[in-house]
PDB file of N, CA and C in Angstrom:
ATOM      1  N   UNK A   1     -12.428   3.625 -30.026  1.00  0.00           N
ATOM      2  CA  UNK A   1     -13.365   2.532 -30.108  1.00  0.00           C
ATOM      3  C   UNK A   1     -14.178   2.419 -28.809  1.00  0.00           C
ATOM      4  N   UNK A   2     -13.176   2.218 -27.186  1.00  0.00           N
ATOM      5  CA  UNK A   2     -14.030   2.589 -26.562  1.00  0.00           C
ATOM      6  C   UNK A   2     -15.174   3.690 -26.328  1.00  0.00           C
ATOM      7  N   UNK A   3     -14.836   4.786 -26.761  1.00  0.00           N
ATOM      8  CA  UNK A   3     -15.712   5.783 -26.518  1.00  0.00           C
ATOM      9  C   UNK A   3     -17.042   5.816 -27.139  1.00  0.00           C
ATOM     10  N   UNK A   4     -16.736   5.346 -28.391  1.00  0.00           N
ATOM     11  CA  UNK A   4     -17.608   4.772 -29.592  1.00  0.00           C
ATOM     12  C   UNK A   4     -18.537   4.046 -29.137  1.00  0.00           C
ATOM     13  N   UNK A   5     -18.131   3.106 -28.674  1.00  0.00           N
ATOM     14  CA  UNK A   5     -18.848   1.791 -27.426  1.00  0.00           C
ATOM     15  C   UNK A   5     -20.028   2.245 -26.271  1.00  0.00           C
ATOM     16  N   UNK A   6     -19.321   3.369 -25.897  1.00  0.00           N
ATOM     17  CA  UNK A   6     -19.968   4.141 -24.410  1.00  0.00           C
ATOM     18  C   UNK A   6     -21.111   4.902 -24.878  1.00  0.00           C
ATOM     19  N   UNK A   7     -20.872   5.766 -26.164  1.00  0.00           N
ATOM     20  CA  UNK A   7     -21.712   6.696 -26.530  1.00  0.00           C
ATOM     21  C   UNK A   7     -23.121   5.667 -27.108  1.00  0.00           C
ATOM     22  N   UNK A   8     -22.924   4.703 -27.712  1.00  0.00           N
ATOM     23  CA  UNK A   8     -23.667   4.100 -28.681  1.00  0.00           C
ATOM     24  C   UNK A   8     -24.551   3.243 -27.510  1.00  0.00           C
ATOM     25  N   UNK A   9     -23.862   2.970 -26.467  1.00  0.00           N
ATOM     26  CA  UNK A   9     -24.525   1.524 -25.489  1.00  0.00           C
ATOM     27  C   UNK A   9     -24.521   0.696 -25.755  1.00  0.00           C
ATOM     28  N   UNK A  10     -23.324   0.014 -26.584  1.00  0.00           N
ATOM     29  CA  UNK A  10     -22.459  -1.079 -26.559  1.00  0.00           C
ATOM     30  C   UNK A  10     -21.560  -1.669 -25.795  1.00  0.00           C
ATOM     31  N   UNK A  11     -21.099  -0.894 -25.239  1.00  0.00           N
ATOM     32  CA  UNK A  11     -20.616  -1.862 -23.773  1.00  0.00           C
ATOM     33  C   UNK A  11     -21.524  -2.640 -22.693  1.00  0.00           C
ATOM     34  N   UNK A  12     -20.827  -3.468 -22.675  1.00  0.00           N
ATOM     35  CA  UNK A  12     -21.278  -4.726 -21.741  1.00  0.00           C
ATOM     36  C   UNK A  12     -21.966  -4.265 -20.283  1.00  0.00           C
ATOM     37  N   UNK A  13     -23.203  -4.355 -19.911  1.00  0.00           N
ATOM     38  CA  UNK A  13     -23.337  -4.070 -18.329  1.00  0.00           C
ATOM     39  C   UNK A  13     -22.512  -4.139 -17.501  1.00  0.00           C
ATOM     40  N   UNK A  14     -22.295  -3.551 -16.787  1.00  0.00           N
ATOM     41  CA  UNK A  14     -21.068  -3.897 -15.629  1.00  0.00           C
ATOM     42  C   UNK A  14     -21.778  -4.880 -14.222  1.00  0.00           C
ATOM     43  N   UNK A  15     -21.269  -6.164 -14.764  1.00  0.00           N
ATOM     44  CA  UNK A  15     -21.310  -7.032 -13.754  1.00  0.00           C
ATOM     45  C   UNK A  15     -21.235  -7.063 -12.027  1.00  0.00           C
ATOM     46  N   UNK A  16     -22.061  -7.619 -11.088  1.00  0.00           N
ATOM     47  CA  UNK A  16     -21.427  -7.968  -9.765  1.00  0.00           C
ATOM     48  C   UNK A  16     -19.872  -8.561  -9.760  1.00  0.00           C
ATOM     49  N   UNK A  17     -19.137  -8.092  -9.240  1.00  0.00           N
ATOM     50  CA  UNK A  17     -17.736  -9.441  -8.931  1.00  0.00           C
ATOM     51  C   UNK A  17     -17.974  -9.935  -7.049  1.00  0.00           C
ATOM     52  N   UNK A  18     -16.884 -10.135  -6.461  1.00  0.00           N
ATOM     53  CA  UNK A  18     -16.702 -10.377  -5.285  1.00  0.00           C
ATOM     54  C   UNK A  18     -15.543  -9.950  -4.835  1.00  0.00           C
ATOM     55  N   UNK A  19     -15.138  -9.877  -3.489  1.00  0.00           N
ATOM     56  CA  UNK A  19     -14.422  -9.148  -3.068  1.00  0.00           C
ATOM     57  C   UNK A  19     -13.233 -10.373  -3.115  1.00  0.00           C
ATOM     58  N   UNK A  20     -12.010  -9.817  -3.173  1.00  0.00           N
ATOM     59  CA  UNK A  20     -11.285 -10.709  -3.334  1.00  0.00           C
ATOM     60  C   UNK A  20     -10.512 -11.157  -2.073  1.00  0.00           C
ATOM     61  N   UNK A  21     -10.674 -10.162  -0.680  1.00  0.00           N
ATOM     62  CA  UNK A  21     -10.286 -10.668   0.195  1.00  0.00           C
ATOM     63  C   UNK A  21     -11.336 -11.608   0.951  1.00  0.00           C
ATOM     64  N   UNK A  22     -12.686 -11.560   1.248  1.00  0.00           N
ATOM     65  CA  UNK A  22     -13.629 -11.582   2.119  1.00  0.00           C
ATOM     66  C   UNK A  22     -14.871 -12.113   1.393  1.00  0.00           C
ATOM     67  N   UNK A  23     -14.873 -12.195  -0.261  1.00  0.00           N
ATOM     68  CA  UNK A  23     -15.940 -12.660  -0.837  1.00  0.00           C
ATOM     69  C   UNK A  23     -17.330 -12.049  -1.107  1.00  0.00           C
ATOM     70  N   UNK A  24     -17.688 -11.526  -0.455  1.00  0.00           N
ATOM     71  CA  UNK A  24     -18.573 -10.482  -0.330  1.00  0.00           C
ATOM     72  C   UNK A  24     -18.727 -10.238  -1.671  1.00  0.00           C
ATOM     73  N   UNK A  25     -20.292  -9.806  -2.302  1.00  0.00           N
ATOM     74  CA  UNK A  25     -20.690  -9.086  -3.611  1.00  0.00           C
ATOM     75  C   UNK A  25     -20.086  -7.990  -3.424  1.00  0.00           C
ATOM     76  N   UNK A  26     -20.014  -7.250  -5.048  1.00  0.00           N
ATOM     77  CA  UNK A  26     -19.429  -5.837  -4.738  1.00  0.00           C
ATOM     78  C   UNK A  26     -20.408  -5.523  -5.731  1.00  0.00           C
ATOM     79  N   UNK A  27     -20.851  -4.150  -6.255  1.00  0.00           N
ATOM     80  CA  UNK A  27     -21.843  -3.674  -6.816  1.00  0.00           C
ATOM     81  C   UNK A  27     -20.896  -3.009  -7.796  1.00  0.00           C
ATOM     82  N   UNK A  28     -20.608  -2.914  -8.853  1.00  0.00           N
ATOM     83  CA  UNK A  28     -20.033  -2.268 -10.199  1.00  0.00           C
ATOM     84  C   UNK A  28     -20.495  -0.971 -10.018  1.00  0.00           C
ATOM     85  N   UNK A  29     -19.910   0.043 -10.476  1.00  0.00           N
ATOM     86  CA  UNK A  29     -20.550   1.232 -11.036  1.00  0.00           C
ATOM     87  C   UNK A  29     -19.717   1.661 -12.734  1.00  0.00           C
ATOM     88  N   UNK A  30     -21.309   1.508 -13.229  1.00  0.00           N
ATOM     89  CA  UNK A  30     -21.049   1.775 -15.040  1.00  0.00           C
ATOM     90  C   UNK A  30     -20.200   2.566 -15.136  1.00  0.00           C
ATOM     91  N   UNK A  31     -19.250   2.594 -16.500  1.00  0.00           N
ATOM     92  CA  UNK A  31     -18.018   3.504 -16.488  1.00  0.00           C
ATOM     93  C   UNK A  31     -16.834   3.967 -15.653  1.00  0.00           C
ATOM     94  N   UNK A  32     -16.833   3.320 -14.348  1.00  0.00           N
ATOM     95  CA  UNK A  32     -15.944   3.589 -13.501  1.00  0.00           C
ATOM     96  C   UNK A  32     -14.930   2.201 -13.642  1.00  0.00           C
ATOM     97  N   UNK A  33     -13.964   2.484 -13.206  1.00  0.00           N
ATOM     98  CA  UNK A  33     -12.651   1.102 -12.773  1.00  0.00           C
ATOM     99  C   UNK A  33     -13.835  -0.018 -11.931  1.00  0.00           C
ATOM    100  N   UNK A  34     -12.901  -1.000 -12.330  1.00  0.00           N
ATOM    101  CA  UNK A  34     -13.564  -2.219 -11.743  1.00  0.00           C
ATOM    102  C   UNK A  34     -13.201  -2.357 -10.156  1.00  0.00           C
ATOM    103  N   UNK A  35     -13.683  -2.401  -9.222  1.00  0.00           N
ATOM    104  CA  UNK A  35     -13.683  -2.134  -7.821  1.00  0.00           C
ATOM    105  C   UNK A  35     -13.592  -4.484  -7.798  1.00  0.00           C
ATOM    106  N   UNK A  36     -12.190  -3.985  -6.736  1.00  0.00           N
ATOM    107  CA  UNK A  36     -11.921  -5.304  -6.134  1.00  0.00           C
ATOM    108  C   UNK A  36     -11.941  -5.640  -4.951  1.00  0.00           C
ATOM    109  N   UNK A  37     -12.334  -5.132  -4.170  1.00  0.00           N
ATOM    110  CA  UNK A  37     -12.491  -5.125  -2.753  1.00  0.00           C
ATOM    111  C   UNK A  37     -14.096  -4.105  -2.024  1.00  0.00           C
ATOM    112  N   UNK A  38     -14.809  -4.888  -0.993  1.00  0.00           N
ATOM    113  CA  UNK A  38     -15.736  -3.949  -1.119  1.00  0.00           C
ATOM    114  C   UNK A  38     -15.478  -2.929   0.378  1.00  0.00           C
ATOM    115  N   UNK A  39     -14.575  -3.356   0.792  1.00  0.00           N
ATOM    116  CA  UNK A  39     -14.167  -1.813   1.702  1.00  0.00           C
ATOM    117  C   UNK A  39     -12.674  -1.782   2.186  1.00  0.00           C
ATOM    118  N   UNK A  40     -12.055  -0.409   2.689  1.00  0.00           N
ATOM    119  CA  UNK A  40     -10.669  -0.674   2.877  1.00  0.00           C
ATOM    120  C   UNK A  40      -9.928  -1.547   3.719  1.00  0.00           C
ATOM    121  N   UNK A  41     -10.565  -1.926   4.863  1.00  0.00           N
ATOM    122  CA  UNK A  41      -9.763  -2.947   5.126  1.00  0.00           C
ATOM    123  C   UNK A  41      -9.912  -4.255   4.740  1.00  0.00           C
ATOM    124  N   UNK A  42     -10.605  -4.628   4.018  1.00  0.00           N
ATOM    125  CA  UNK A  42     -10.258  -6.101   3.426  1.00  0.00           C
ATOM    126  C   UNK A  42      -9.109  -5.350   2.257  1.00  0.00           C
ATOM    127  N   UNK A  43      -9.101  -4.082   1.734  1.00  0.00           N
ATOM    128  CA  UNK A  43      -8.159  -3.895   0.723  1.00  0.00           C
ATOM    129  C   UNK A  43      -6.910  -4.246   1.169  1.00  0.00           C
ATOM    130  N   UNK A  44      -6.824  -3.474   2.489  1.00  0.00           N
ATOM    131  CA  UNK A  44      -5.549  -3.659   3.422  1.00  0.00           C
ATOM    132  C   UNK A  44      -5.079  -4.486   3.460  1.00  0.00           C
ATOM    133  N   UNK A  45      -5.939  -5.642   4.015  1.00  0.00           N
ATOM    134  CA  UNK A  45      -5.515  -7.027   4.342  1.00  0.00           C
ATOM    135  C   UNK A  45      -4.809  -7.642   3.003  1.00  0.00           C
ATOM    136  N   UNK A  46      -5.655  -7.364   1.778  1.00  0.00           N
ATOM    137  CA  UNK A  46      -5.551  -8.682   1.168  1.00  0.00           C
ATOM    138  C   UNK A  46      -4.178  -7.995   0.822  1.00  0.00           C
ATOM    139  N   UNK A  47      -3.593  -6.721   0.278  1.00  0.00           N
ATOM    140  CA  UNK A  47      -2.220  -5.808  -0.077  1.00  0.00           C
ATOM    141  C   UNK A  47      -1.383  -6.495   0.851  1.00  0.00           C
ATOM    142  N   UNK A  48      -1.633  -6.099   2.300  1.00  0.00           N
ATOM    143  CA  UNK A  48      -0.464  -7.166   3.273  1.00  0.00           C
ATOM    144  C   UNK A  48       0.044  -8.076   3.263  1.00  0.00           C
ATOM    145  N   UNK A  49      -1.146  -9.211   2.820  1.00  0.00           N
ATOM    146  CA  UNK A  49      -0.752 -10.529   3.063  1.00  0.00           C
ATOM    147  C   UNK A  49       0.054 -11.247   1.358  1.00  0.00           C
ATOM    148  N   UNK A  50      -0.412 -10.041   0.623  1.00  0.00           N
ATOM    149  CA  UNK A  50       0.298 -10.121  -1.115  1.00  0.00           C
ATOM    150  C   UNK A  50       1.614  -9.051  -0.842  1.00  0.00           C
ATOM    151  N   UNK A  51       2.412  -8.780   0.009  1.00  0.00           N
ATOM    152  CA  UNK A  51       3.004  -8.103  -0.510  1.00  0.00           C
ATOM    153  C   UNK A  51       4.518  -8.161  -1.397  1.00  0.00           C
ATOM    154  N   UNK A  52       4.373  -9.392  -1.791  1.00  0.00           N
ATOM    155  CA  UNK A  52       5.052  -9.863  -2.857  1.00  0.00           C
ATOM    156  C   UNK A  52       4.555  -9.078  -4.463  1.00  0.00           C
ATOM    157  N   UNK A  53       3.351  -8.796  -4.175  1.00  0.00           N
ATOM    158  CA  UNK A  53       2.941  -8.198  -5.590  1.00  0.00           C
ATOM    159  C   UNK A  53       2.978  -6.539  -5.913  1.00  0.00           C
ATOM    160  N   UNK A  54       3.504  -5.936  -4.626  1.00  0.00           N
ATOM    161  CA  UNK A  54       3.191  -4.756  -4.276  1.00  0.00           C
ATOM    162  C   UNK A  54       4.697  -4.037  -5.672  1.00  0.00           C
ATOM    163  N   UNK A  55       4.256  -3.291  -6.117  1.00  0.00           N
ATOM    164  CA  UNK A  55       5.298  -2.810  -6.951  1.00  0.00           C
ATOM    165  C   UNK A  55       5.907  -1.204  -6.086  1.00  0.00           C
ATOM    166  N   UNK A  56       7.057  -1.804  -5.757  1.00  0.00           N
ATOM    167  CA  UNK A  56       7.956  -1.214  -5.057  1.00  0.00           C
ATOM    168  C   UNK A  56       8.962  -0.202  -5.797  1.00  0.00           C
ATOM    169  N   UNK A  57       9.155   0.884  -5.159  1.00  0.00           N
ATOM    170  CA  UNK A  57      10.242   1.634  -5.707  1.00  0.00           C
ATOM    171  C   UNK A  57      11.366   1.201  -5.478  1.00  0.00           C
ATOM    172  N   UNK A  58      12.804   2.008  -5.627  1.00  0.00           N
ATOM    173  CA  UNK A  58      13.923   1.164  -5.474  1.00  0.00           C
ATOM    174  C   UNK A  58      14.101   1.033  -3.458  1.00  0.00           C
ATOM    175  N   UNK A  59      14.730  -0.191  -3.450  1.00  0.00           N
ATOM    176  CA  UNK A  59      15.013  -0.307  -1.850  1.00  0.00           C
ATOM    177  C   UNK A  59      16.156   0.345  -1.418  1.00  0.00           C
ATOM    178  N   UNK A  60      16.305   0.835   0.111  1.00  0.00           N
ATOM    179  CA  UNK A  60      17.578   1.182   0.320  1.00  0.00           C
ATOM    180  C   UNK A  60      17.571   0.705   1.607  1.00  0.00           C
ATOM    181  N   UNK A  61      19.313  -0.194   1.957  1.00  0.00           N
ATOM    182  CA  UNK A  61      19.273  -0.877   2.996  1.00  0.00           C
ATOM    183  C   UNK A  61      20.145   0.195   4.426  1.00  0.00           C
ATOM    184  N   UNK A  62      19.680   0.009   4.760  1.00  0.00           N
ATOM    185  CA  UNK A  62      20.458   0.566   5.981  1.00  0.00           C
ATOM    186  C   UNK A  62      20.512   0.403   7.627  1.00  0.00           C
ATOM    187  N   UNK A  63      21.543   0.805   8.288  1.00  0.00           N
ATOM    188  CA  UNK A  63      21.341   0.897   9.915  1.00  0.00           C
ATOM    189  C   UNK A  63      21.400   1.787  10.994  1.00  0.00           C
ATOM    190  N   UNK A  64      20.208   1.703  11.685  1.00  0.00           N
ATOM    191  CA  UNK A  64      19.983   2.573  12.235  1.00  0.00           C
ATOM    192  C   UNK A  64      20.830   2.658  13.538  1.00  0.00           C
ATOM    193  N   UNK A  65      21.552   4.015  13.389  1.00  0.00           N
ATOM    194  CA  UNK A  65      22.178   4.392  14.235  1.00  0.00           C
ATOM    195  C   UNK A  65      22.283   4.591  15.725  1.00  0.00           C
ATOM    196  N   UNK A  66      20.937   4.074  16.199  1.00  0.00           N
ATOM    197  CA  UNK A  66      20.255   4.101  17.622  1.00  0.00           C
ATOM    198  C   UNK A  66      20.279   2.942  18.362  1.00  0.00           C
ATOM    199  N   UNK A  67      19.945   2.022  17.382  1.00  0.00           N
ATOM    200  CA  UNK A  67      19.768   0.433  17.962  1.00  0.00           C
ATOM    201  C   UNK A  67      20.541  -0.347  17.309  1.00  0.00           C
ATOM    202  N   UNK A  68      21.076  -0.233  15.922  1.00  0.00           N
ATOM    203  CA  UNK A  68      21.692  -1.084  15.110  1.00  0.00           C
ATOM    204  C   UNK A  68      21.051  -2.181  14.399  1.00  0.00           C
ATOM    205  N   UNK A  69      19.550  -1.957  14.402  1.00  0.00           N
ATOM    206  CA  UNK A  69      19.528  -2.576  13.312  1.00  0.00           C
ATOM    207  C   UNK A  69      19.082  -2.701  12.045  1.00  0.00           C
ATOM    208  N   UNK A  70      19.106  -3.247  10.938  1.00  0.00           N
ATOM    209  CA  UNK A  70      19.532  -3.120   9.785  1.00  0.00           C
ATOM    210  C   UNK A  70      18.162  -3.084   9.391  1.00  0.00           C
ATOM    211  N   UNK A  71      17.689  -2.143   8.364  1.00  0.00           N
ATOM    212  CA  UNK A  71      16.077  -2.247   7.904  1.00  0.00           C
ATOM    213  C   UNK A  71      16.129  -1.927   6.188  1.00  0.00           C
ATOM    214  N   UNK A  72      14.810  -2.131   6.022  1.00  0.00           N
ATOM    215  CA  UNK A  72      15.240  -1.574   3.663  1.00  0.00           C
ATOM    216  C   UNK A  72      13.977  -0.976   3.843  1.00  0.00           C
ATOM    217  N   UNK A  73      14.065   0.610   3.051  1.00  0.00           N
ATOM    218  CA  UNK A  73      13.066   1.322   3.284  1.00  0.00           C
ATOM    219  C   UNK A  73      13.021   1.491   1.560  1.00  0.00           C
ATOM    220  N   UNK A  74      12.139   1.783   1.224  1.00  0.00           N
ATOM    221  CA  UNK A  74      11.557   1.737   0.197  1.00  0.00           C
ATOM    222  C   UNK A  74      11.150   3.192  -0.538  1.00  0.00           C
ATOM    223  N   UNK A  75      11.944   3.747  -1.661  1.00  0.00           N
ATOM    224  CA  UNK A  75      11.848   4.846  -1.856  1.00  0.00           C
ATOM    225  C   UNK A  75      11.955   6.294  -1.402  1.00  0.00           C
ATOM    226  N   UNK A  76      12.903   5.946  -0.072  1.00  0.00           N
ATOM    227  CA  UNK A  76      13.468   7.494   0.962  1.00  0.00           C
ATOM    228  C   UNK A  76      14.929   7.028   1.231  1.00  0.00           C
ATOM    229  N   UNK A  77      16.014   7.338   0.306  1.00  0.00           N
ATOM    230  CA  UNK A  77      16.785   7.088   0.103  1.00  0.00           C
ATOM    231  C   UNK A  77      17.569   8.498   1.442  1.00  0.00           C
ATOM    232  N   UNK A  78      17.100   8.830   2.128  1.00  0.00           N
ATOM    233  CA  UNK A  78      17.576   9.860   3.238  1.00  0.00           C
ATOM    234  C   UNK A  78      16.822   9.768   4.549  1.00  0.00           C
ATOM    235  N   UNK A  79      16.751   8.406   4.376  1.00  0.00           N
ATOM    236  CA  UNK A  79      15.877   7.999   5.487  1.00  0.00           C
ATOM    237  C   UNK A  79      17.102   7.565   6.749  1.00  0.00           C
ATOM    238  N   UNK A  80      17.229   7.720   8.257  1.00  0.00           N
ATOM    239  CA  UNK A  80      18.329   7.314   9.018  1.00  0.00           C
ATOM    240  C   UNK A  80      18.178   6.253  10.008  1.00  0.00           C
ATOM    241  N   UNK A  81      17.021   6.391  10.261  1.00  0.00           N
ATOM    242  CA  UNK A  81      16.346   5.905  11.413  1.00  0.00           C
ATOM    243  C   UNK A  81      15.311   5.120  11.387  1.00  0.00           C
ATOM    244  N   UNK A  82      15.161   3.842  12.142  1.00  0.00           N
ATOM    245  CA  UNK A  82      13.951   2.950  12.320  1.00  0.00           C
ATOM    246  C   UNK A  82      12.692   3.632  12.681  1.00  0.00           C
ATOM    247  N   UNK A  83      12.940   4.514  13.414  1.00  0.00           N
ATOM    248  CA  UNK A  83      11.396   5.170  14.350  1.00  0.00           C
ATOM    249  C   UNK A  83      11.938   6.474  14.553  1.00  0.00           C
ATOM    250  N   UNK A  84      10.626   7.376  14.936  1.00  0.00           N
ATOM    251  CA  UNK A  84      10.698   8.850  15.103  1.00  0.00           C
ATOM    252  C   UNK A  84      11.370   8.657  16.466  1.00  0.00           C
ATOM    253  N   UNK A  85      10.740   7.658  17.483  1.00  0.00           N
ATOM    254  CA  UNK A  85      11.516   7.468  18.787  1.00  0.00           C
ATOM    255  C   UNK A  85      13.374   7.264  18.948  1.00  0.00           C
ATOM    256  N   UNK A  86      13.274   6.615  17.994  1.00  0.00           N
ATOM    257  CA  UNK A  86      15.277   6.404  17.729  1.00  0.00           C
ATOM    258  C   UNK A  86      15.889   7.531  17.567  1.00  0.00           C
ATOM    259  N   UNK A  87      14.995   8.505  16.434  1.00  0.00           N
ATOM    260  CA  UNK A  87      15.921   9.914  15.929  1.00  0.00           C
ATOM    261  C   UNK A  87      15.608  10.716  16.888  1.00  0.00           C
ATOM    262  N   UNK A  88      14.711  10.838  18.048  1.00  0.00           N
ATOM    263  CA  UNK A  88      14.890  11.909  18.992  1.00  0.00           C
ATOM    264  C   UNK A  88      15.856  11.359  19.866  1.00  0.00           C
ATOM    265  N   UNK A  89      15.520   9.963  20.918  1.00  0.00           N
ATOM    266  CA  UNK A  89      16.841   9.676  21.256  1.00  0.00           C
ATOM    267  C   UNK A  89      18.102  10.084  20.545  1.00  0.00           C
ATOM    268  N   UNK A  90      18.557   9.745  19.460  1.00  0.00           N
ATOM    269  CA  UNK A  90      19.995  10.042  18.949  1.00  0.00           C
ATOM    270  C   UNK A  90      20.269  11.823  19.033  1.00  0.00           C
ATOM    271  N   UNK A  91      19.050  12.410  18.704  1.00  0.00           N
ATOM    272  CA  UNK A  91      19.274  13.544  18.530  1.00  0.00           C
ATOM    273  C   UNK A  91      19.369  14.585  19.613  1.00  0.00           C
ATOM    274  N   UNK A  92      18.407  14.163  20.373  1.00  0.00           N
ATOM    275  CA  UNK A  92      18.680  14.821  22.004  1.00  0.00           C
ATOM    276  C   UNK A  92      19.121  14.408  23.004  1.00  0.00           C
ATOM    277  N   UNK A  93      18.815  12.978  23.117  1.00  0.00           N
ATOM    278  CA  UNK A  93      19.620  12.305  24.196  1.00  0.00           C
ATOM    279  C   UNK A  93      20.994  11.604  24.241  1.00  0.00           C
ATOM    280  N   UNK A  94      21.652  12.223  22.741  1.00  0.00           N
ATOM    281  CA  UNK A  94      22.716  11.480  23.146  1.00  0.00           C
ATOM    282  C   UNK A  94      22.876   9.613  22.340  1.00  0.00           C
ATOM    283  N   UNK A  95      21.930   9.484  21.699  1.00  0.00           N
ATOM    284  CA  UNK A  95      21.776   8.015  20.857  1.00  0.00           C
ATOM    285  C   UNK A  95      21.405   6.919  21.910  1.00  0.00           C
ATOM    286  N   UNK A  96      21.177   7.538  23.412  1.00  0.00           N
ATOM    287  CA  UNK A  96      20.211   6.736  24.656  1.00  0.00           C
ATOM    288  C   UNK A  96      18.997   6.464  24.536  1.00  0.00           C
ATOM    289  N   UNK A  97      18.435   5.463  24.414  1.00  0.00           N
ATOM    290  CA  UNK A  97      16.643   5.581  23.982  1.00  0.00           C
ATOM    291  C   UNK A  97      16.324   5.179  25.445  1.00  0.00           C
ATOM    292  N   UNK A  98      15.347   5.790  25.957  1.00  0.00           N
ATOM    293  CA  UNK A  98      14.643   5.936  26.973  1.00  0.00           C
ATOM    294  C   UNK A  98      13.286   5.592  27.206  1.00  0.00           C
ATOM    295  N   UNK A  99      12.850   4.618  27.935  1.00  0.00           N
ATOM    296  CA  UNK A  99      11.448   4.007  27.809  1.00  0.00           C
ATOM    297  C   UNK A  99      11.039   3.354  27.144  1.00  0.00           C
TER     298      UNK A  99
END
């Protein structure tokens, strides 16, 4: 039916919206996804400050062996470490973080 729609020029013009972080017009482009943001960092922002809505893979809680403390990483279920800085400490220095 859609296609039917597209070929014939029955679908609806594609409207201005606004940006949903910043307000700003956004300019549609015919046949494409509806664009909600008119550049990436208002995308950024507005994802950050929603990230209650963010659809997450499964969590995995754990502690890092360097500093001890406890973090939930999200879909790297072989993940060990808070920071690349923690796993070289642990790994070369001995689990001493330096600087």
């Amino acid at each position: 039916m859609k296609s039917f729609c597209r070929r014939h020029s029955l679908a609806a013009p594609p409207t201005d919206s606004i940006c949903e972080q910043c307000g700003r017009p956004i300019a549609q482009n015919p046949g494409r996804k509806r664009k909600r943001f008119c550049c990436d960092a208002c995308r950024n922002k507005w994802w950050n400050s929603h990230f209650d809505l963010v659809k997450q893979k499964t969590g995995y809680t754990f502690t890092c062996p360097t500093c001890g403390k406890e973090l939930t990483v999200y879909g790297n279920s072989r993940q060990k470490f808070c920071s690349h800085a923690y796993y070289i400490a642990y790994r070369f220095l001995g689990g001493v973080r330096h600087g």
